[in-house]
C-alpha atoms as a PDB file:
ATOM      1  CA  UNK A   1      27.978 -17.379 -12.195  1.00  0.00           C
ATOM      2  CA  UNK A   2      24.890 -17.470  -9.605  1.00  0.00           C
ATOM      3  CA  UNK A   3      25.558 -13.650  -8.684  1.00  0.00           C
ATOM      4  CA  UNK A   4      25.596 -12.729 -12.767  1.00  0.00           C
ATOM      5  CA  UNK A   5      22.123 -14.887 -13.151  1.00  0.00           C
ATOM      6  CA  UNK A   6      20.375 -13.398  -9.532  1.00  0.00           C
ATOM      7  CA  UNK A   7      21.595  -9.199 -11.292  1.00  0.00           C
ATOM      8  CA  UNK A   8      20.350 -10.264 -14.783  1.00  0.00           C
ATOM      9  CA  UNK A   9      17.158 -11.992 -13.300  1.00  0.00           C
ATOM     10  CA  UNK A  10      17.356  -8.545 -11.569  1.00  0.00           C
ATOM     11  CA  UNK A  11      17.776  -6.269 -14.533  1.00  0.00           C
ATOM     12  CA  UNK A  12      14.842  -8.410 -15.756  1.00  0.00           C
ATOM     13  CA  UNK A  13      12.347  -7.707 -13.309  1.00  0.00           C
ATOM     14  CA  UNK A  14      13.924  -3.854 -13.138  1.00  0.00           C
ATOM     15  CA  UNK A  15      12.871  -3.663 -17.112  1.00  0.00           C
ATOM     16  CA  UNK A  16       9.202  -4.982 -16.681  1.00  0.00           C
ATOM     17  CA  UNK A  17       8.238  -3.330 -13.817  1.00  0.00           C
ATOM     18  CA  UNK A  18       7.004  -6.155 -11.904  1.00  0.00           C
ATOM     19  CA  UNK A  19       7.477 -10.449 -11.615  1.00  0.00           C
ATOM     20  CA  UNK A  20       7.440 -12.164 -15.037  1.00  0.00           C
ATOM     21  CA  UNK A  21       9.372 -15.328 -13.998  1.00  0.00           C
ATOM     22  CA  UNK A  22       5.878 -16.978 -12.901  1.00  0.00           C
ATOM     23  CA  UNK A  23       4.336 -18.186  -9.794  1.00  0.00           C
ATOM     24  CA  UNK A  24       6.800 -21.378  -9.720  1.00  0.00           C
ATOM     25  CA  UNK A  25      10.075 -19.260  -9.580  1.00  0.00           C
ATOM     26  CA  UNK A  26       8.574 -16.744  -7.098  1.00  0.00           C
ATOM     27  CA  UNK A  27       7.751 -19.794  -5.072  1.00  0.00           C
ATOM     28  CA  UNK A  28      11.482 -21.541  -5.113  1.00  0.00           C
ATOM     29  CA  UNK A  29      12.726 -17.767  -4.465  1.00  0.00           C
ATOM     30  CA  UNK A  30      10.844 -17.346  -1.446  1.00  0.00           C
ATOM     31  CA  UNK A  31      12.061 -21.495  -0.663  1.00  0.00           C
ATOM     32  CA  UNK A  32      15.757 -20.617  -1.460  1.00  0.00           C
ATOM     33  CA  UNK A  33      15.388 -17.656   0.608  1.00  0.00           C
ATOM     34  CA  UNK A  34      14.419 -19.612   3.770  1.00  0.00           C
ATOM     35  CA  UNK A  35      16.434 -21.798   2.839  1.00  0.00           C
ATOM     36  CA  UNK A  36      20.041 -20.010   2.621  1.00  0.00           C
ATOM     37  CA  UNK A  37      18.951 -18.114   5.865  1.00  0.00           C
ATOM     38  CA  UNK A  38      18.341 -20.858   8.292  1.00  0.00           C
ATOM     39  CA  UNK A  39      21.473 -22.914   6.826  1.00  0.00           C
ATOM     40  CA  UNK A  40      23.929 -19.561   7.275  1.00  0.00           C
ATOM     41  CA  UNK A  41      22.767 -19.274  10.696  1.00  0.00           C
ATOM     42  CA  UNK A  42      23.158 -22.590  11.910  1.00  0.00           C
ATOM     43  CA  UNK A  43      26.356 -23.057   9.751  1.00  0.00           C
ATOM     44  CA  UNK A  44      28.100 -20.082  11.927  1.00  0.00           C
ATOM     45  CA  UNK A  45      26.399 -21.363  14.992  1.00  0.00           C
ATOM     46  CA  UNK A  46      28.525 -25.064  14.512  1.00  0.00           C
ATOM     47  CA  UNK A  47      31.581 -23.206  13.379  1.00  0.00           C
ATOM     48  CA  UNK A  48      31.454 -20.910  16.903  1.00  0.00           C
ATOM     49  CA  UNK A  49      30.237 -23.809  18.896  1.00  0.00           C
ATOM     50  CA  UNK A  50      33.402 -25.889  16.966  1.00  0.00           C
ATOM     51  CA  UNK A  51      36.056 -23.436  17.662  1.00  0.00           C
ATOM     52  CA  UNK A  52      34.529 -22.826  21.463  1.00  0.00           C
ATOM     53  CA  UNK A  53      34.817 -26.521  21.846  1.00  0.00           C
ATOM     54  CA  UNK A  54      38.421 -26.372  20.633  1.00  0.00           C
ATOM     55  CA  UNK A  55      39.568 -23.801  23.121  1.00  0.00           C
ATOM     56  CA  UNK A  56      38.000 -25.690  25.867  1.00  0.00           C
ATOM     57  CA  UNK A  57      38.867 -29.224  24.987  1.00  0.00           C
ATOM     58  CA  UNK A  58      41.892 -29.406  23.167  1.00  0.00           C
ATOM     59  CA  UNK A  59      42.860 -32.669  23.674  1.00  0.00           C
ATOM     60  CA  UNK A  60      39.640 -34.114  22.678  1.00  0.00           C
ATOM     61  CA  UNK A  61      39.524 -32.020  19.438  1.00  0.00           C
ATOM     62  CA  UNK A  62      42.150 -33.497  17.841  1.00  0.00           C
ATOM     63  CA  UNK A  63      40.213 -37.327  17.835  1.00  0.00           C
ATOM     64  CA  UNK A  64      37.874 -35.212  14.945  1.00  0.00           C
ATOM     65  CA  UNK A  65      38.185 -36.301  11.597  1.00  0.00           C
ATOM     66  CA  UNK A  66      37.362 -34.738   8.300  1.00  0.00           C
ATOM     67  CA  UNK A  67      34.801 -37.366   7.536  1.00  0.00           C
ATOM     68  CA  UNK A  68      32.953 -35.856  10.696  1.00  0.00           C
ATOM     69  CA  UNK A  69      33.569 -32.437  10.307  1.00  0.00           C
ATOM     70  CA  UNK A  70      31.548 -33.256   6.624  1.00  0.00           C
ATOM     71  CA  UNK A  71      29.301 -35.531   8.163  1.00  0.00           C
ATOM     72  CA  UNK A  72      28.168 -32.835  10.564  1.00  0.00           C
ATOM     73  CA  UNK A  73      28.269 -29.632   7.944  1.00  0.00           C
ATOM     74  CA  UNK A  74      25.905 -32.249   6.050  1.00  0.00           C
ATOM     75  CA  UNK A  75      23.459 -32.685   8.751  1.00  0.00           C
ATOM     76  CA  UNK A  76      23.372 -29.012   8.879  1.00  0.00           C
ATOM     77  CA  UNK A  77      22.548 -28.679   5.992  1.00  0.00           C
ATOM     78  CA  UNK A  78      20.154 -31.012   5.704  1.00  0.00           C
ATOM     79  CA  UNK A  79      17.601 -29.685   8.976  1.00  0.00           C
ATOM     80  CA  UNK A  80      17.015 -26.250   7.250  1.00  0.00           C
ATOM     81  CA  UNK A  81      15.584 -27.613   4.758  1.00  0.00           C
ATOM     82  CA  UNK A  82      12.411 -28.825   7.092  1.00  0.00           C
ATOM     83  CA  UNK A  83      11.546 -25.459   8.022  1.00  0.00           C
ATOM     84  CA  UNK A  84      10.947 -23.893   3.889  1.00  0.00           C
ATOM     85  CA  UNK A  85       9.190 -26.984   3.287  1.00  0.00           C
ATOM     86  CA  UNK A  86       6.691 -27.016   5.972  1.00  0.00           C
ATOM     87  CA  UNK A  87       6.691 -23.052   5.354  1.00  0.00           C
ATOM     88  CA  UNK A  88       4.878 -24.157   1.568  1.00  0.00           C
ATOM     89  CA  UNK A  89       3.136 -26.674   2.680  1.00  0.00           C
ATOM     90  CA  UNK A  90       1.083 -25.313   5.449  1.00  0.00           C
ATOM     91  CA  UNK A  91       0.933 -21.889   4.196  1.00  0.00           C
ATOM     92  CA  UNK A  92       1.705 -22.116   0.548  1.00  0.00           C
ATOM     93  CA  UNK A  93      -1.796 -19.520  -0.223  1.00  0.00           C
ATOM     94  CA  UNK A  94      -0.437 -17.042   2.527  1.00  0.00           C
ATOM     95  CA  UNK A  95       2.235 -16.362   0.150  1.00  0.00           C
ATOM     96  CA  UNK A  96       1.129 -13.076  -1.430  1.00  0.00           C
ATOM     97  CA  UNK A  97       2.233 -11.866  -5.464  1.00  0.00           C
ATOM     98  CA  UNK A  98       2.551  -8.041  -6.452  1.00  0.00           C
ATOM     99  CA  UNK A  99       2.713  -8.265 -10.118  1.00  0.00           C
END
């Protein structure tokens, strides 16, 4: 469903030749962006650090519950979204609009 809405918000933009969603939607595009990025990359970073930690310290790993595992992809997800925020805030004018 979100793939189908980003192609026809797409198509839209395709069609007019230029942004018509507003200055709001460019905005949470631009958020989402930084957003998805920053959580991806620290998302793999915890998996690889997980499954290095594994290999090392068997033993240990198996003491890990799925309450933390959650508690810790939650966390993880919850930093990124700092750095967007702080992105609008401080420079919200430096973003610039080509339509």
């Amino acid at each position: 469903l979100a793939v189908a809405i980003v192609l026809f918000c797409l198509q839209l933009l395709l069609l007019a030749n230029g942004w018509i969603l507003g200055d709001v939607m460019c905005y949470v595009r631009v958020y989402l962006g930084y957003f998805l990025y920053t959580a991806c990359m620290a998302l793999i970073a915890v998996l690889t650090t997980s499954k290095c930690l594994l290999l090392k310290y068997p033993t240990r790993c198996t003491k890990w519950t799925n309450t933390t595992a959650h508690q810790v992809c939650s966390l993880i997800l919850i930093l990124p979204l700092i750095n967007p925020i702080l992105m609008l805030v401080v420079d919200k004018d430096d973003i610039y609009f080509e339509y």
